[in-house]
Protein backbone atom coordinates (compact mmCIF):
# COMPACT_ATOMS: atom_id res chain seq x y z
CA UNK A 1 54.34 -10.62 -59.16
CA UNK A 2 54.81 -7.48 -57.37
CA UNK A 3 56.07 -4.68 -59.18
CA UNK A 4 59.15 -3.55 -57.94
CA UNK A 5 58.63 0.28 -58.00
CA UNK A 6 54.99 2.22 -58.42
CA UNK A 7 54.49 6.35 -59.51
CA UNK A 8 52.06 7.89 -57.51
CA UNK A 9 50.82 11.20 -58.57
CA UNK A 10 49.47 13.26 -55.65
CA UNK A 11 46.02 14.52 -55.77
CA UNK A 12 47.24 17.25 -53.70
CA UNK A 13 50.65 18.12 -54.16
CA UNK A 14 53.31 18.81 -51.29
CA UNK A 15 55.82 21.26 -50.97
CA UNK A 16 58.96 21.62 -48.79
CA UNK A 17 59.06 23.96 -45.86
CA UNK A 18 60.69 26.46 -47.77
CA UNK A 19 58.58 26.20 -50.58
CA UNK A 20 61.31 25.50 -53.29
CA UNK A 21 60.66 22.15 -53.99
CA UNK A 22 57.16 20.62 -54.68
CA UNK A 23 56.12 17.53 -55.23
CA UNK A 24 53.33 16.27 -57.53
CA UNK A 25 54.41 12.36 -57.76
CA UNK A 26 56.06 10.29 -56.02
CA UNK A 27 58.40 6.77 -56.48
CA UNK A 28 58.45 3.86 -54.31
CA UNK A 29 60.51 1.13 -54.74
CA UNK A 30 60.44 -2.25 -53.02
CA UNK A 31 62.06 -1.66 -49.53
CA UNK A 32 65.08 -3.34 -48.58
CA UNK A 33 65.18 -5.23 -45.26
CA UNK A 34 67.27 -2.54 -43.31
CA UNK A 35 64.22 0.00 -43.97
CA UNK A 36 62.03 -3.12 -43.07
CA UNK A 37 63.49 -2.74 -40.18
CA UNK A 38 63.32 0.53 -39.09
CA UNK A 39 59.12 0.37 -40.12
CA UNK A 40 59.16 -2.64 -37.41
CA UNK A 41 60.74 -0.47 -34.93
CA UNK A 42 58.62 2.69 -35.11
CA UNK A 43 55.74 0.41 -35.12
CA UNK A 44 56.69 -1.26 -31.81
CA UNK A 45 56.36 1.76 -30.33
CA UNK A 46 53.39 3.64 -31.15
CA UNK A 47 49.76 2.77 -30.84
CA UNK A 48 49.11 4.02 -34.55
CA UNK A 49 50.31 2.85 -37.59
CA UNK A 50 50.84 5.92 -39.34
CA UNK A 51 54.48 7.16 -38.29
CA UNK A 52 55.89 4.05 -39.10
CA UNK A 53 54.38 4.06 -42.79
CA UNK A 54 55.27 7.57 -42.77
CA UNK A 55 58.80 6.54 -42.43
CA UNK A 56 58.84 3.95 -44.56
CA UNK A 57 57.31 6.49 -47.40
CA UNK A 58 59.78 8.50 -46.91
CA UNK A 59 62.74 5.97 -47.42
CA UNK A 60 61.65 4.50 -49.87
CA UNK A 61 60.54 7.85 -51.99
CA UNK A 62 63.66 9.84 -50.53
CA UNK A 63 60.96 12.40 -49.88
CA UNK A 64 62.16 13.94 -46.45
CA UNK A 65 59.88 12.90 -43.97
CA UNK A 66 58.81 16.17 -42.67
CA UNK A 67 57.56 16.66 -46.18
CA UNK A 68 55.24 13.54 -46.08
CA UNK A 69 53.49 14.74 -42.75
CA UNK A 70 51.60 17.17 -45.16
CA UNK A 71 50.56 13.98 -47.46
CA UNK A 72 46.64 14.41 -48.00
CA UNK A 73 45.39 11.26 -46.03
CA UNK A 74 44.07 10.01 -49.87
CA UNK A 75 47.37 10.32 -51.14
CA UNK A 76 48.84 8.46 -48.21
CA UNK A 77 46.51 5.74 -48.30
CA UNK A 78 47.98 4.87 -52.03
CA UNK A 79 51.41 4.66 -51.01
CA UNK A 80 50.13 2.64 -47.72
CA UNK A 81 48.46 0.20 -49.73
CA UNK A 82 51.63 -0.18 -52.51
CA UNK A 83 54.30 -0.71 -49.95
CA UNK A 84 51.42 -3.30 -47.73
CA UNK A 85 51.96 -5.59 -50.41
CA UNK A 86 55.60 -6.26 -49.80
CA UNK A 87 54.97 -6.46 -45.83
CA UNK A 88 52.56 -9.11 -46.53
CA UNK A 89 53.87 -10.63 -49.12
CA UNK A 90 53.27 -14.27 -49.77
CA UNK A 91 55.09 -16.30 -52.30
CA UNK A 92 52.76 -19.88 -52.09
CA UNK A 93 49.79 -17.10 -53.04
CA UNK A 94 51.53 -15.56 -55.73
CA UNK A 95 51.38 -18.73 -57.48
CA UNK A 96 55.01 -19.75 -56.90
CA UNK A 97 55.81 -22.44 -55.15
């Protein structure tokens, strides 16, 4: 079973543009099929994967997106792989029928 929300402490922490807020963790929670969505769209239109996970990040953390552009690529790789899990998600391999 997939857990439904996942901490992720930064190895490098972010801050906002004005420097007031930083951020040394972050939440994600399961995405909900509107935010689905919108990943599907960005991904239709770029060659790269990476702005549409961006996006999704940021949803689901509520950690403005401009802020997650200065993720450290290890950092972003752990909230990749988390939210993967739901996009792929297979209930007959889960053990549930």
């Amino acid at each position: 079973m997939l857990e439904k929300t996942q901490m992720i402490t930064l190895g490098t922490p972010i801050e906002s543009n004005d420097g007031k807020i930083r951020y040394d963790e972050l939440t994600l929670k399961e995405p909900v099929l509107m935010q689905v969505e919108q990943f599907n769209e960005v991904q239709s239109r770029s060659q790269s994967s990476l702005p549409a996970m961006r996006l999704l990040i940021s949803l689901v953390s509520t950690v403005p997106e401009s802020e997650i552009k200065k993720m450290a690529i290890t950092d972003f790789n752990l909230c990749r792989d988390y939210l993967t899990n739901f996009l792929t998600f297979n209930r007959s391999s889960s053990g549930s029928s």
